[in-house]
Protein backbone atom coordinates (compact mmCIF):
# COMPACT_ATOMS: atom_id res chain seq x y z
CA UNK A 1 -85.69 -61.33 39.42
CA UNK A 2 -83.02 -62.56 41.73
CA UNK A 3 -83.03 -65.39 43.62
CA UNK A 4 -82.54 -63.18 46.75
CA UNK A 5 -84.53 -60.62 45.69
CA UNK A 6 -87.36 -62.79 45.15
CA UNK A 7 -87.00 -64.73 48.90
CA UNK A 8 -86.96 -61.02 50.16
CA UNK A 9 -89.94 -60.34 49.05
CA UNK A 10 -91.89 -63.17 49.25
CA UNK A 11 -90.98 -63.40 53.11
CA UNK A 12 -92.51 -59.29 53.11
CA UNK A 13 -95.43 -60.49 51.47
CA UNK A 14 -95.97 -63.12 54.28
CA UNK A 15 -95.02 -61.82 56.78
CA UNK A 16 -98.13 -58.94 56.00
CA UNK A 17 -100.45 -61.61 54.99
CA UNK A 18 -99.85 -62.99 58.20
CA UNK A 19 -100.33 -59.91 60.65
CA UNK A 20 -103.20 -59.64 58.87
CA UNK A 21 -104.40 -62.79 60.03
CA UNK A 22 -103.60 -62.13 64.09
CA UNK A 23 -99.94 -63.19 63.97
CA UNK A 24 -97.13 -61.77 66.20
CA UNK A 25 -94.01 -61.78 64.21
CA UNK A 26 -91.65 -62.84 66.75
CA UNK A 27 -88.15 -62.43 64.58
CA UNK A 28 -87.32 -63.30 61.13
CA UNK A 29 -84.36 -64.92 59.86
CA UNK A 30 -83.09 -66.41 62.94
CA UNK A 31 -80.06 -68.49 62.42
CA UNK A 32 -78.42 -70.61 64.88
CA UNK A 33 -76.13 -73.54 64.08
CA UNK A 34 -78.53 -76.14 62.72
CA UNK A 35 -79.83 -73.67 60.22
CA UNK A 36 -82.04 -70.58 59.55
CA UNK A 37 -85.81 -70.11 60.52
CA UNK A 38 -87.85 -68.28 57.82
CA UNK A 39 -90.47 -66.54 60.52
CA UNK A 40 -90.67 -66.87 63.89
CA UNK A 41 -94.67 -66.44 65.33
CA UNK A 42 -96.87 -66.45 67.30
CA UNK A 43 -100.97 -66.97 67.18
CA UNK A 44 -102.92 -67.14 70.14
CA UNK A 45 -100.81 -69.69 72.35
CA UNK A 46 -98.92 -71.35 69.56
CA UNK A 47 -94.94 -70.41 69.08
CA UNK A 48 -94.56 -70.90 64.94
CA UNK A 49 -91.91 -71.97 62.64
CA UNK A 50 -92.98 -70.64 59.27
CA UNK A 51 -91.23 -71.46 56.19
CA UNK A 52 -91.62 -69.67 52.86
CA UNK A 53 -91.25 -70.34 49.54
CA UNK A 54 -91.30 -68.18 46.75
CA UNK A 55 -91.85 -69.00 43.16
CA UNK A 56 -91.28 -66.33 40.16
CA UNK A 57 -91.75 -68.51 37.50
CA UNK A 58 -94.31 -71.30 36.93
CA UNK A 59 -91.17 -74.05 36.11
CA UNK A 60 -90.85 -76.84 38.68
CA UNK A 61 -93.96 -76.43 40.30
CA UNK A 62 -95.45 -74.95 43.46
CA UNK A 63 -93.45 -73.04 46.35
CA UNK A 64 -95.13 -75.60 49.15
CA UNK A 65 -93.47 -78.43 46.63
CA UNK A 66 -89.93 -77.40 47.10
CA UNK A 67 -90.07 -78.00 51.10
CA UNK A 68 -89.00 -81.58 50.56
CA UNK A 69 -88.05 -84.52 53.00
CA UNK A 70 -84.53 -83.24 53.22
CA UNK A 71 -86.43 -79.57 54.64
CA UNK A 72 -88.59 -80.98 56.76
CA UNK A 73 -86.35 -82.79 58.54
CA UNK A 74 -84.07 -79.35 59.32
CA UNK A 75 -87.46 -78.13 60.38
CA UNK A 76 -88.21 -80.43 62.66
CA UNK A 77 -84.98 -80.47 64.21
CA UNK A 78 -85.04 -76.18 64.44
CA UNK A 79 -88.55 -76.84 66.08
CA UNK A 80 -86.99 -79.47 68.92
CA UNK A 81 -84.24 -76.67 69.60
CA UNK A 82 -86.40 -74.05 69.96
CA UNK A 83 -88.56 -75.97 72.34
CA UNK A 84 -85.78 -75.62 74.89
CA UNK A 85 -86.37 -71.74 74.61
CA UNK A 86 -90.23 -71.92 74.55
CA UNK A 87 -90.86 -74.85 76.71
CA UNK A 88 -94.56 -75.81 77.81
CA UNK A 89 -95.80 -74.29 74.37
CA UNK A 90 -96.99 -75.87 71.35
CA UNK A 91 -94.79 -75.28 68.66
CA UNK A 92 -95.99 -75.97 65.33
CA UNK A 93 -94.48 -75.59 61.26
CA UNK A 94 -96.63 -74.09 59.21
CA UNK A 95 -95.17 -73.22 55.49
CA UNK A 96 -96.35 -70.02 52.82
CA UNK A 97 -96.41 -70.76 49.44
CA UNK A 98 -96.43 -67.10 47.50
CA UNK A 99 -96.74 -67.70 43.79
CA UNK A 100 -95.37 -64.25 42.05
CA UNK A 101 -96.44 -65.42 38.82
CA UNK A 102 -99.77 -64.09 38.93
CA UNK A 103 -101.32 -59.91 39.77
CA UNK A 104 -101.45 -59.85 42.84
CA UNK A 105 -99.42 -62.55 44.06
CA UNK A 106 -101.42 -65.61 45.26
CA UNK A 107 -100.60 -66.42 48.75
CA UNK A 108 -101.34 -70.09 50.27
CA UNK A 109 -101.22 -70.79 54.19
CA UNK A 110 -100.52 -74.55 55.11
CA UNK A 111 -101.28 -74.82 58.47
CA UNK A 112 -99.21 -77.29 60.50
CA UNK A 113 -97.67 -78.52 57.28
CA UNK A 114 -94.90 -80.65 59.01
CA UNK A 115 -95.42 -82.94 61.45
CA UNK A 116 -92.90 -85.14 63.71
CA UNK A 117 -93.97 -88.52 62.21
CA UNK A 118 -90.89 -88.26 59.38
């Protein structure tokens, strides 16, 4: 599968896994100059930078294992931005891991995954 193609639809499969679990999908793909945000959310009160990795093959590890110091930085510095937009609310990173490999595709949710103590 291509490397697009797989991104594509890992980000479908996430964002449905997450609807199902009482997320608003606020936009998806949003890119301003300091780089692109996977899924923009909400749940409850919380505005959420989701990232999402997709893995098609089992080589190299896990999808959550790719979002590396380098990522998380980027992350942290898309979630300071969009503070300015969505100021007073909580604005947290969660990431979703969706491992293709397996029928159906196994999805993991890591909750507040980065934090600003890089």
């Amino acid at each position: 599968m291509e490397r697009k193609t797989t991104g594509q639809l890992g980000e479908d499969l996430a964002v449905k896994f997450l609807k199902k679990n009482r997320f608003k999908i606020l936009g998806r793909n949003i890119n301003n100059y300091l780089g692109e945000i996977d899924i923009l959310a909400r749940q409850k009160d919380d505005i959420v930078i989701i990232e999402v990795k997709t893995k098609s093959t089992k080589s190299f590890g896990q999808g959550y294992e790719m979002v590396n110091y380098f990522k998380k930085k980027k992350l942290l510095t898309l979630a300071r931005e969009l503070q300015k937009e969505y100021s007073g609310k909580t604005i947290r990173i969660d990431i979703v891991s969706i491992d293709l490999t397996e029928e159906p595709a196994i999805i993991k949710h890591f909750v507040n995954a980065v934090e600003d103590s890089l």
